[in-house]
Protein backbone atom coordinates (compact mmCIF):
# COMPACT_ATOMS: atom_id res chain seq x y z
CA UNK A 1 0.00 0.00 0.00
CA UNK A 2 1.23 3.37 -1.03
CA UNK A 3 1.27 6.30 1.29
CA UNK A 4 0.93 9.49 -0.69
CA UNK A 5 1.64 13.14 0.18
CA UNK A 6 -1.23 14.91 -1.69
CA UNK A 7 0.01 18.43 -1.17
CA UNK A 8 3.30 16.98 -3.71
CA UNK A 9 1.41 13.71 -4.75
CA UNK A 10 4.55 11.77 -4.17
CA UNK A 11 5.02 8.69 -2.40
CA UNK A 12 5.87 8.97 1.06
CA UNK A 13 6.68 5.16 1.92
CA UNK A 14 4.96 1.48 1.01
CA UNK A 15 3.53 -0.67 3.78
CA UNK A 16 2.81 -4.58 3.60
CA UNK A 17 -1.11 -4.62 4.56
CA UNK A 18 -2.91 -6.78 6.65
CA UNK A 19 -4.79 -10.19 5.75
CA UNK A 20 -7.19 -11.94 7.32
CA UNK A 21 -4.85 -14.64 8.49
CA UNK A 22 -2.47 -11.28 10.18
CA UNK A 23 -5.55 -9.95 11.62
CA UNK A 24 -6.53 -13.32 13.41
CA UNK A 25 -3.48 -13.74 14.90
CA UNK A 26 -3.55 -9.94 16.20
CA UNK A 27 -7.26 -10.50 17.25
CA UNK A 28 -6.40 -13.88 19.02
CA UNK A 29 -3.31 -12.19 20.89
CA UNK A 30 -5.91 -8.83 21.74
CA UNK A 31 -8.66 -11.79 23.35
CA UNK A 32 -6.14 -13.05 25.43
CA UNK A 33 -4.70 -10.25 27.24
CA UNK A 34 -7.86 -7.92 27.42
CA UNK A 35 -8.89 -9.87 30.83
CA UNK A 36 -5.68 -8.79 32.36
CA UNK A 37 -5.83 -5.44 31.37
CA UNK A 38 -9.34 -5.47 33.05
CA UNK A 39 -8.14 -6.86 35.99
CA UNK A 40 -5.55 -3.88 36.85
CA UNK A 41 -7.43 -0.97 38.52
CA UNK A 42 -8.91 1.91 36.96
CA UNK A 43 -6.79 4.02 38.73
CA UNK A 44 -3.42 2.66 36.87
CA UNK A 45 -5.18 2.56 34.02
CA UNK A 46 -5.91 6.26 34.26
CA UNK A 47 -2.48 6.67 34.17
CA UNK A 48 -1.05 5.31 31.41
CA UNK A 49 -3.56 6.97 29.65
CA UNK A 50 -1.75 10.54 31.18
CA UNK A 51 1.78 9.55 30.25
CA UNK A 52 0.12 9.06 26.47
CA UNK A 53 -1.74 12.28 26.98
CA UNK A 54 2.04 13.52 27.64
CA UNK A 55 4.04 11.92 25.11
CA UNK A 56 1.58 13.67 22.62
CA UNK A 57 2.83 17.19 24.26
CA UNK A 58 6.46 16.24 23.97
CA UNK A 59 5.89 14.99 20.41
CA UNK A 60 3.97 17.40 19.18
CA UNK A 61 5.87 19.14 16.59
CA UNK A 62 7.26 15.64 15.27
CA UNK A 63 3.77 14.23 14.99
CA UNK A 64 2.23 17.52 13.11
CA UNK A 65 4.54 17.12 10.90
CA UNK A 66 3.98 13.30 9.93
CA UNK A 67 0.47 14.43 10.25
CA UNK A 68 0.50 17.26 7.66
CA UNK A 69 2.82 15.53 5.24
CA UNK A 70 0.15 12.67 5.54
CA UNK A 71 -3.37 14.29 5.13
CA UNK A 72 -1.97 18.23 3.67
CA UNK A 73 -3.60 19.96 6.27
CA UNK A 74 -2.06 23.27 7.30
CA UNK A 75 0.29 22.65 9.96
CA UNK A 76 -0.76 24.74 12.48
CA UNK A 77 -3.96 22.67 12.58
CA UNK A 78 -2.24 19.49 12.94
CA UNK A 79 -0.93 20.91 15.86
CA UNK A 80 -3.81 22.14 16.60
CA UNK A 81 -5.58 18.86 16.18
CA UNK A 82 -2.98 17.49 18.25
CA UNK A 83 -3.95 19.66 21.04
CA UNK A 84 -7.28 19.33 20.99
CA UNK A 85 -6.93 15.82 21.62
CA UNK A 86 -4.85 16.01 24.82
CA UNK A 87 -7.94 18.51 25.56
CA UNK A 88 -10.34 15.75 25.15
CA UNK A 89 -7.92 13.44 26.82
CA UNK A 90 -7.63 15.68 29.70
CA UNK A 91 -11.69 15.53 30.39
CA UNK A 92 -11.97 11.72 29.89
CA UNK A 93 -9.36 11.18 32.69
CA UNK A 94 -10.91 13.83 34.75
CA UNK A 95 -14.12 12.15 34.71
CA UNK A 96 -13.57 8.37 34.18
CA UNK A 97 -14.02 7.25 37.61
CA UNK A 98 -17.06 9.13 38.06
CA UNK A 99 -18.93 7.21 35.22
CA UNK A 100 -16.87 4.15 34.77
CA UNK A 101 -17.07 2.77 38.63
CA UNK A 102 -19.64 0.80 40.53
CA UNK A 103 -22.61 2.51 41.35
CA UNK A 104 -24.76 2.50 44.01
CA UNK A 105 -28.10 2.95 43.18
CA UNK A 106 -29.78 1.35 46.80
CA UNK A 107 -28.51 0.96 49.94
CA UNK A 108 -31.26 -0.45 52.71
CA UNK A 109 -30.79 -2.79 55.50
CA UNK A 110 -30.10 -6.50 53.95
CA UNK A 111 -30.11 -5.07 50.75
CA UNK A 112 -27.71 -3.21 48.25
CA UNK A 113 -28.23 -2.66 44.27
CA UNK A 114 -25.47 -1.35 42.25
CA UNK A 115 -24.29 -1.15 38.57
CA UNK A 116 -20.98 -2.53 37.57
CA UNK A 117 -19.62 -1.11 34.00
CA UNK A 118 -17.83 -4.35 32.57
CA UNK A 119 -15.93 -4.03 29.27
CA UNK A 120 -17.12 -5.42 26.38
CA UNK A 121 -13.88 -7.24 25.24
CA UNK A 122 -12.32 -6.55 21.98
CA UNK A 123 -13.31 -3.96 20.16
CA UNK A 124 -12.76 -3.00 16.99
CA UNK A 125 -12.26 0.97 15.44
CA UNK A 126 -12.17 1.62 12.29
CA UNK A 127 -11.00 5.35 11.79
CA UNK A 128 -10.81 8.42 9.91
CA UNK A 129 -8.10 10.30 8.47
CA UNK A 130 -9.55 13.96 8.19
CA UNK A 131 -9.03 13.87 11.94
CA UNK A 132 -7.01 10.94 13.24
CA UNK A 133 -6.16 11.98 16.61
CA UNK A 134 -10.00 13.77 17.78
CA UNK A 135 -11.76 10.85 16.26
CA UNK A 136 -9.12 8.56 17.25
CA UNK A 137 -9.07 9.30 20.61
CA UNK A 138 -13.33 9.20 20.96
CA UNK A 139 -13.02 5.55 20.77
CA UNK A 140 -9.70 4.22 21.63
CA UNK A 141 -9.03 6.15 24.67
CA UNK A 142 -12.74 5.54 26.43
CA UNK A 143 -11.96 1.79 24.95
CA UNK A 144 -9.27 1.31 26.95
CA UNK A 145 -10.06 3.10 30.01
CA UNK A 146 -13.09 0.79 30.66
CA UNK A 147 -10.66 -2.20 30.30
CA UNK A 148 -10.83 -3.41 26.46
CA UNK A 149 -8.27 -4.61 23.91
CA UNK A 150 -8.48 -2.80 20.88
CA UNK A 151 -7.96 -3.26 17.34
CA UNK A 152 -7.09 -0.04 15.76
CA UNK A 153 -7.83 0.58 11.61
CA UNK A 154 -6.84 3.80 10.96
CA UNK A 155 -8.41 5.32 7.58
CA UNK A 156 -5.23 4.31 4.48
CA UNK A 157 -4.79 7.61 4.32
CA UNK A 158 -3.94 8.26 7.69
CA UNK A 159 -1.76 4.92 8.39
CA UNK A 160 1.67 6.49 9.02
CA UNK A 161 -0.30 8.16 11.78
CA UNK A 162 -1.75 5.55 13.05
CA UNK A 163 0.77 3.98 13.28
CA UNK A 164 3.06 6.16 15.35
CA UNK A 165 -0.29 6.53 17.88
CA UNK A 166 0.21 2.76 18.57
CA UNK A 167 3.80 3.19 19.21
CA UNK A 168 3.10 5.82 22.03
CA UNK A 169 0.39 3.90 23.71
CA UNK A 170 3.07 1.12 24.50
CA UNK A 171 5.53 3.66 25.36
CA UNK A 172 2.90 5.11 27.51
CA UNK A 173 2.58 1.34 29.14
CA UNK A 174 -0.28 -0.30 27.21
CA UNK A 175 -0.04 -3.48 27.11
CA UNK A 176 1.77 -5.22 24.08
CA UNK A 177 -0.96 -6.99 22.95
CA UNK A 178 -3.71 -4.96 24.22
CA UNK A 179 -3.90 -2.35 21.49
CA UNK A 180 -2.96 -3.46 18.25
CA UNK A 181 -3.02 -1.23 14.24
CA UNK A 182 -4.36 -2.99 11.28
CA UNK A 183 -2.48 -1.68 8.02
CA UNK A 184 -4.88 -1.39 4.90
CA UNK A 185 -7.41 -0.32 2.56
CA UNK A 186 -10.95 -1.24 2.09
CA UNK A 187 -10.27 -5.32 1.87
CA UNK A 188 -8.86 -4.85 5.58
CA UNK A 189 -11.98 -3.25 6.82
CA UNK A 190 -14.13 -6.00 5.55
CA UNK A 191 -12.10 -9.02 6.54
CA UNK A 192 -12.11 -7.00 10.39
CA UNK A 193 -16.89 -7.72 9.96
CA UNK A 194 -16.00 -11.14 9.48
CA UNK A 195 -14.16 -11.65 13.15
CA UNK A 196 -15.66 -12.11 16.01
CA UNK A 197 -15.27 -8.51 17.84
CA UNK A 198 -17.38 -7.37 20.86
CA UNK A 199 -18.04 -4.06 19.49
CA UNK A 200 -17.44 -2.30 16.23
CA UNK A 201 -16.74 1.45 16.48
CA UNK A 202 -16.46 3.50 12.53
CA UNK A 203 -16.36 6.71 11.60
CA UNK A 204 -16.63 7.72 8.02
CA UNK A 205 -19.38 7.92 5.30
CA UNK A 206 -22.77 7.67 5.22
CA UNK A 207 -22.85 4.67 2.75
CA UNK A 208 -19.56 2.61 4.62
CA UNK A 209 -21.15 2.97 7.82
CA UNK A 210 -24.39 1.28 6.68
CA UNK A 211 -23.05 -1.41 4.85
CA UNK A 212 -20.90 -1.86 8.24
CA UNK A 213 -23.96 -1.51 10.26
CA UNK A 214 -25.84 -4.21 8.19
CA UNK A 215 -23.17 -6.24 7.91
CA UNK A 216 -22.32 -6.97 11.45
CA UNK A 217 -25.87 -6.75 12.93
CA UNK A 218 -26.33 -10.42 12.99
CA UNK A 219 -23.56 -10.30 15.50
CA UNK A 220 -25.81 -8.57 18.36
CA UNK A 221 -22.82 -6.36 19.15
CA UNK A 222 -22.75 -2.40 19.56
CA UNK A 223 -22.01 -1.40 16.58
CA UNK A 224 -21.75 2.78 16.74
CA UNK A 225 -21.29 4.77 13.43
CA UNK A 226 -20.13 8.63 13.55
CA UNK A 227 -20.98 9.54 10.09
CA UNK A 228 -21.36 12.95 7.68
CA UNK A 229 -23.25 15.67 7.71
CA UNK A 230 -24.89 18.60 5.78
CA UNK A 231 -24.55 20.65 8.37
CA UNK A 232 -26.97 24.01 8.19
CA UNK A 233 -26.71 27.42 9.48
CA UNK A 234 -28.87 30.54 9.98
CA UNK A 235 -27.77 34.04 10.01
CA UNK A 236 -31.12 36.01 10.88
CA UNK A 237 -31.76 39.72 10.88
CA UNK A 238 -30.98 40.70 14.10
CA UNK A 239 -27.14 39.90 14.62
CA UNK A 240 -25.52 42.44 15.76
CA UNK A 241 -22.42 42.25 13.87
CA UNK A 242 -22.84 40.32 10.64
CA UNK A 243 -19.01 41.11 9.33
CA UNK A 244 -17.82 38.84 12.43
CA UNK A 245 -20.23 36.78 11.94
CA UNK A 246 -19.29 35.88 7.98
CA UNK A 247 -15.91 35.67 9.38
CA UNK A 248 -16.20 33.45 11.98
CA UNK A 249 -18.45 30.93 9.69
CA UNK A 250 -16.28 31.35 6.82
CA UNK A 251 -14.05 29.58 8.47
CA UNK A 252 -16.33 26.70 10.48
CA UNK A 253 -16.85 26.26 6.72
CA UNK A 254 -13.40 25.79 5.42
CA UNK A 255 -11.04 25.14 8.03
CA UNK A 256 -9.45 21.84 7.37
CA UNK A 257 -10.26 22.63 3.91
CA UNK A 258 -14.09 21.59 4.64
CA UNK A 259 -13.50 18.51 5.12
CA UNK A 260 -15.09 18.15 8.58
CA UNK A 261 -17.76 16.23 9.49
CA UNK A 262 -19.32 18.99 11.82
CA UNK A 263 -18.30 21.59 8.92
CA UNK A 264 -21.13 24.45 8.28
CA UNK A 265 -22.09 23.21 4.16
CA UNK A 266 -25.17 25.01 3.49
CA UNK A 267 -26.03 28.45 4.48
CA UNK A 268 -29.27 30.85 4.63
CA UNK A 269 -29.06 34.04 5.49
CA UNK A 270 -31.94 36.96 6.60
CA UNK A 271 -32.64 38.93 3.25
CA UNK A 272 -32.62 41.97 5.44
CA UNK A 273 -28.35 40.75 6.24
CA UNK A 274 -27.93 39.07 2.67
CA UNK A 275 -26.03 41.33 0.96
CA UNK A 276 -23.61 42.54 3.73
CA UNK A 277 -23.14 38.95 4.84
CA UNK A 278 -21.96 37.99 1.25
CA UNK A 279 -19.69 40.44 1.21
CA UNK A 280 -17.98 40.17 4.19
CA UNK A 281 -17.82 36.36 3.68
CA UNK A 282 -15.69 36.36 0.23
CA UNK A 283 -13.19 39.03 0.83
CA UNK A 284 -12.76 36.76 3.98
CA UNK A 285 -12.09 33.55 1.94
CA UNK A 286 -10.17 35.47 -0.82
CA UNK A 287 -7.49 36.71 2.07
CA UNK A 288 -6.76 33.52 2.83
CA UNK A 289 -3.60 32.10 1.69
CA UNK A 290 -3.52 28.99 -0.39
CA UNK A 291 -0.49 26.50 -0.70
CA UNK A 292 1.89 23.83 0.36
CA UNK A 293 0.55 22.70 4.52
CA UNK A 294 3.97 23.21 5.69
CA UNK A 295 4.26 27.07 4.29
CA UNK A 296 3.70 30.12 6.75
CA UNK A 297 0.50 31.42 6.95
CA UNK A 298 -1.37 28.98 4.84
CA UNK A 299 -4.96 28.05 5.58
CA UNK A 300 -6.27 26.21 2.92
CA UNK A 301 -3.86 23.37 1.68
CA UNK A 302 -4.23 20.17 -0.31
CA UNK A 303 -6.84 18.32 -0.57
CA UNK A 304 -6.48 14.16 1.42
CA UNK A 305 -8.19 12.45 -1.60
CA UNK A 306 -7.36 13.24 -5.37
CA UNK A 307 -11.08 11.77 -5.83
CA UNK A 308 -12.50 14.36 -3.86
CA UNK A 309 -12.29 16.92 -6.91
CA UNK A 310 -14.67 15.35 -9.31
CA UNK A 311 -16.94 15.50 -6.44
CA UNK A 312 -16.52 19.15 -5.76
CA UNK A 313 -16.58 19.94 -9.84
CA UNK A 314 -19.59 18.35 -10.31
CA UNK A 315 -21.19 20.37 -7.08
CA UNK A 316 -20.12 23.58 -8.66
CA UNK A 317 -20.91 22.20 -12.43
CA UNK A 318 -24.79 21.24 -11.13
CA UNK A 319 -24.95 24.32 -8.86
CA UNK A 320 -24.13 26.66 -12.27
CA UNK A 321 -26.40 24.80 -14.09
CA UNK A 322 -29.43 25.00 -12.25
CA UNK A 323 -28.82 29.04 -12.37
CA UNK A 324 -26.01 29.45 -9.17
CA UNK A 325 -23.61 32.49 -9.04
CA UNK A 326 -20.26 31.36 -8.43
CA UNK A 327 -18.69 35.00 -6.46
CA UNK A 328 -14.93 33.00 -5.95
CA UNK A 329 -13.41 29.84 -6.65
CA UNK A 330 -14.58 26.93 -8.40
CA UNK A 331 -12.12 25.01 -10.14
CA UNK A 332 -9.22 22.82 -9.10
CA UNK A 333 -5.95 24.29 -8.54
CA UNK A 334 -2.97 23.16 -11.46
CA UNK A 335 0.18 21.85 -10.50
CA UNK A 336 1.18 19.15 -7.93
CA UNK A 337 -1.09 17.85 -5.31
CA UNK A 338 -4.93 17.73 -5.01
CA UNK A 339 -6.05 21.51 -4.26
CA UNK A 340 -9.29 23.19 -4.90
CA UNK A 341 -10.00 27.02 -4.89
CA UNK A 342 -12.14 27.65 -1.48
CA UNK A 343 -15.14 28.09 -3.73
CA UNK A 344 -19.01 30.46 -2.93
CA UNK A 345 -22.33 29.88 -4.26
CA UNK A 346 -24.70 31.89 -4.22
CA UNK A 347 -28.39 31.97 -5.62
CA UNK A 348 -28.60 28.54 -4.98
CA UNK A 349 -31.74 26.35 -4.30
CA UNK A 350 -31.92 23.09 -2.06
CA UNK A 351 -32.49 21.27 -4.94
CA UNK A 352 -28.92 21.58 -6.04
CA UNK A 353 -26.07 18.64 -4.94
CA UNK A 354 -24.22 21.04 -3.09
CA UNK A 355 -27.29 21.84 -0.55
CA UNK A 356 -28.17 18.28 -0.45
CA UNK A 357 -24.93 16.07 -0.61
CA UNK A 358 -22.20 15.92 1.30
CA UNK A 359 -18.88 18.37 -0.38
CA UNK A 360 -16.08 17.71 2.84
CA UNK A 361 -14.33 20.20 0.44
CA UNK A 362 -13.98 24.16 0.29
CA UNK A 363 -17.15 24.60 -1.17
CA UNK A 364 -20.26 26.23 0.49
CA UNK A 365 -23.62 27.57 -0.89
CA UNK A 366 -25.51 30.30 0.09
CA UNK A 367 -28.99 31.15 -0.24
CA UNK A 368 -30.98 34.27 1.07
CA UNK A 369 -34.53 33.38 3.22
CA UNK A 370 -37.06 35.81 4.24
CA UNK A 371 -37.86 34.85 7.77
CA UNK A 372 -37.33 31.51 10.64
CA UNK A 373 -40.28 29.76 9.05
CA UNK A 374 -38.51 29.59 5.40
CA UNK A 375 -34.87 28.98 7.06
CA UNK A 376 -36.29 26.42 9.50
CA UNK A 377 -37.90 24.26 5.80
CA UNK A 378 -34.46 24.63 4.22
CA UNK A 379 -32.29 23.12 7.34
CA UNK A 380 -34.82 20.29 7.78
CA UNK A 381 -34.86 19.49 3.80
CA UNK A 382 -31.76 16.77 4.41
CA UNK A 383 -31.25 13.16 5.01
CA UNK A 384 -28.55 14.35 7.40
CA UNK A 385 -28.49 15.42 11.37
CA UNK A 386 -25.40 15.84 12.65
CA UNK A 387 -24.90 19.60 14.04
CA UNK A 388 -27.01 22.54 12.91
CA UNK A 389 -26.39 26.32 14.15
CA UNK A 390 -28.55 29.58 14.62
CA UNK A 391 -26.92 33.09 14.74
CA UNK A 392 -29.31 35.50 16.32
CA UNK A 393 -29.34 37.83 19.04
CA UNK A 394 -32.10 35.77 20.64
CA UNK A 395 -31.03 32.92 22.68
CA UNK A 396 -35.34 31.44 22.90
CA UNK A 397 -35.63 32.49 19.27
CA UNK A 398 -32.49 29.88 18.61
CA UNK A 399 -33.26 27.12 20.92
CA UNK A 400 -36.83 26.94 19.48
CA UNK A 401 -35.48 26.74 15.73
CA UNK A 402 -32.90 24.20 16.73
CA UNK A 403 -35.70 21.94 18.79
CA UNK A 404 -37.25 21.60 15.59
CA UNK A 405 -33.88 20.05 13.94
CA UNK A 406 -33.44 16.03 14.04
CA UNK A 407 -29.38 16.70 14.85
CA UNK A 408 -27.19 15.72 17.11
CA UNK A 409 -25.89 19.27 18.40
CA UNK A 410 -27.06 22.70 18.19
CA UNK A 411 -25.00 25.91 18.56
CA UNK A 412 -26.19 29.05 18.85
CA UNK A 413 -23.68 32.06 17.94
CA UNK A 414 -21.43 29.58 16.80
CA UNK A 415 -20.59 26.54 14.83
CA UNK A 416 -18.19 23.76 13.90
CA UNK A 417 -17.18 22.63 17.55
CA UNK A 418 -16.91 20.02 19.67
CA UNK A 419 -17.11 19.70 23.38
CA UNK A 420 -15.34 16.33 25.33
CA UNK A 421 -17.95 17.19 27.90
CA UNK A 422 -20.79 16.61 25.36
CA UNK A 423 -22.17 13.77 23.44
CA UNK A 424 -21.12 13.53 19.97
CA UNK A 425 -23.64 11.83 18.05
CA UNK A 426 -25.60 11.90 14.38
CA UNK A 427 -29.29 11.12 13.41
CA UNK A 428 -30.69 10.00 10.19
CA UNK A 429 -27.88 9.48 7.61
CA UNK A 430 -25.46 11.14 10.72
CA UNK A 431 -24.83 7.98 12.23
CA UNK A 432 -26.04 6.05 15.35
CA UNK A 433 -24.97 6.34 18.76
CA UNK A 434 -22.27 8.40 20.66
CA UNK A 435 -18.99 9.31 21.48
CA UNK A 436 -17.49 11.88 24.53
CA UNK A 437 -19.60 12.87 27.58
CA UNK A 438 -20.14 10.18 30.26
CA UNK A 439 -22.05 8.31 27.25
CA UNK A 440 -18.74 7.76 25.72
CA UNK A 441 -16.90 7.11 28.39
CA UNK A 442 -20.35 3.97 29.25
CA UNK A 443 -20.59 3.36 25.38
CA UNK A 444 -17.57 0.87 25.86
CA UNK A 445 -19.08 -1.19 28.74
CA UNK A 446 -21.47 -3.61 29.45
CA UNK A 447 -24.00 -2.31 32.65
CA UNK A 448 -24.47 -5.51 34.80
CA UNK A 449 -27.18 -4.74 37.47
CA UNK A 450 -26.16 -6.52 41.31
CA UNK A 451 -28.75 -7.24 44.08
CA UNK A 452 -27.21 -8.18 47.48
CA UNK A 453 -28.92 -9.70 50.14
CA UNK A 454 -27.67 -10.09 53.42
């Protein structure tokens, strides 16, 4: 398998993939030593999980930059990324024996009833490479804290750093067999449904996850998915300052060159702000400066997948078709590497691909509403319900626009985030269960209800 930089399109290194008899013997080695992992206390587990948590601190420019020669993300937001992590970290360590010990729920004379969280037992992740460390660490690190073995698939794309994450956790003091990476493409994903894991963890697309989904459900596993979105916000009338407000959701629409799950991809703005919101918004993207990740000041660089421009010249191609103004960008970037101009729409309909299918590039469309009732028809029109976001001065006038949204988080006055402290989850086409928050942290046991007489 060939690992590719895409912001030079030259070939990093090769690595010898996986194969199903490779991934039985790292399965069979993960089933035996999970029980003694489970057996140590929580407490020492806790703290392995810190020395990671500081190995990522001492490592960090060294791992941006395997990152960001990886994926071609800006390196700044590797380190970012990085960071954000050991943020994420921090809060699942801070909280894990609050939610992950026994519980008691009665205590009367003769008589206690508690809840013990038990770990399932193997599980298996199968990864992302737009963010390998914050998605990464939503499974893997709650996995292991509750006392699982894991097998870890990071996304092709992605393997390098993968890779080098499973090197630190054993430097850290996991386990040798506890936590193993499987190397490869799509053929390794779907040998990993055939075995006999106690859990199956993805995150990734829409139409992966549910061939995942179905394809493991005779299993009677959890089986979580954290898939896409078509994420929508609302700028109404009454915000206060609309030029911050284009620039702050100019970039929850680009950074990482859109290709976010929780990225803002379809806008509608107050006709009353329209104009002045348009504005703002392209001379923000047209400052930005475009080039090779590991340049100064860059904040758009290359593209992950080459095959992720045909889907972002078709959105623009359909969108221009069906009567769209392009106002900056649309057309892939000559030269070496996968780049695409950060690319507006605007005059656009919700008919059009780009309001209805996921981009995960630097594309957005905007389209002017006259008032909630029209915005609120145009967020719901989607098969998607991951995060949606109202901008408005009034906090009631939000939180009754985003009860109306089947999503998974709402922001109001802001967009594209994530909080460790939160559940992470998707409806519809977003996916099915959820990551961070104490549901996370529980999403990797098994509750086992005690009553105690005597």
């Amino acid at each position: 398998m060939e690992i590719i930089n895409p912001a030079t399109a030259e070939i990093i290194t090769s690595l010898k993939e996986d194969n199903p008899s490779t991934l039985q013997i790292k399965f069979d080695a993960l089933k035996e030593a999970q029980s003694e992992w489970a057996g140590i206390t929580l407490h020492e587990r806790i703290s392995v999980i810190a020395r990671f948590s500081d190995l990522l601190q001492n490592k960090t420019e060294e791992l941006a930059a395997m990152l960001t020669r990886e994926v071609g993300k800006p390196l700044q937001q590797s380190r970012n990324e990085i960071n954000g992590a050991r943020a994420r970290i921090k809060w699942m360590l801070a909280n894990a024996e609050k939610y992950l010990s026994d519980e008691l729920m009665v205590d009367e004379p003769g008589l206690k009833e508690l809840i013990k969280y038990e770990p399932l037992g193997v599980v298996c992740n199968i990864s992302a490479w737009n963010y390998p460390y914050l998605v990464g660490v939503n499974v893997f690190i709650p996995a292991l804290l509750s006392g699982n073995a894991v097998l870890y698939k990071p996304s092709e794309y992605a393997t390098l750093t993968g890779l080098e994450i499973g090197k630190l956790l054993k430097e850290a003091g996991i386990p040798e067999q506890v936590f193993h990476v499987a190397i490869g493409a799509k053929e390794t994903g779907a040998a990993l449904l055939e075995m006999n894991f106690d859990g199956y963890f993805f995150t990734g697309s829409y139409q992966t996850g549910k061939y995942i989904y179905e394809k493991v459900a005779g299993k009677m596993v959890p089986c979580q998915l954290e898939l896409g979105g078509k994420d929508p916000l609302y700028i109404a009338e009454d915000v206060a300052d609309v030029s911050a407000a284009a620039i702050g959701t100019a970039d929850g629409a680009f950074y990482n060159n859109g290709q976010s799950c929780c990225a803002v991809e379809r806008i509608y703005v107050h006709e009353q702000n329209y104009a002045e919101y348009v504005k703002a918004f392209v001379t923000e993207v047209e400052s930005w400066k475009i080039g090779l990740p590991t340049a100064d000041g860059v904040y758009i660089g290359a593209l992950t997948r080459k095959e992720q421009i045909a889907v972002l010249e078709n959105q623009v191609k359909d969108a221009l078709n069906k009567g769209a103004k392009l106002l900056t960008g649309g057309k892939a970037i000559t030269g070496k590497g996968y780049y695409f101009e950060p690319t507006v729409l605007t005059d656009v309909t919700n008919d059009m691909l780009v309001m209805q299918e996921e981009s995960f590039g630097p594309i957005i469309g905007i389209m002017k509403v006259n008032n909630d009732t029209e915005a609120l028809k145009m967020m719901q029109d989607t098969a998607y319900g991951l995060t949606a976001s109202v901008y408005t001065a009034d906090q009631s006038r939000a939180e009754k626009i985003l009860a109306q949204l089947d999503a998974g988080s709402g922001y109001w006055n802001c967009c594209d985030r994530v909080s460790a402290a939160l559940p992470w989850s998707g409806r519809k086409y977003s996916g099915i269960g959820a990551t961070l928050s104490h549901q996370g942290l529980r999403a990797f046991t098994k509750p086992k209800g005690y009553h105690l007489r005597g």
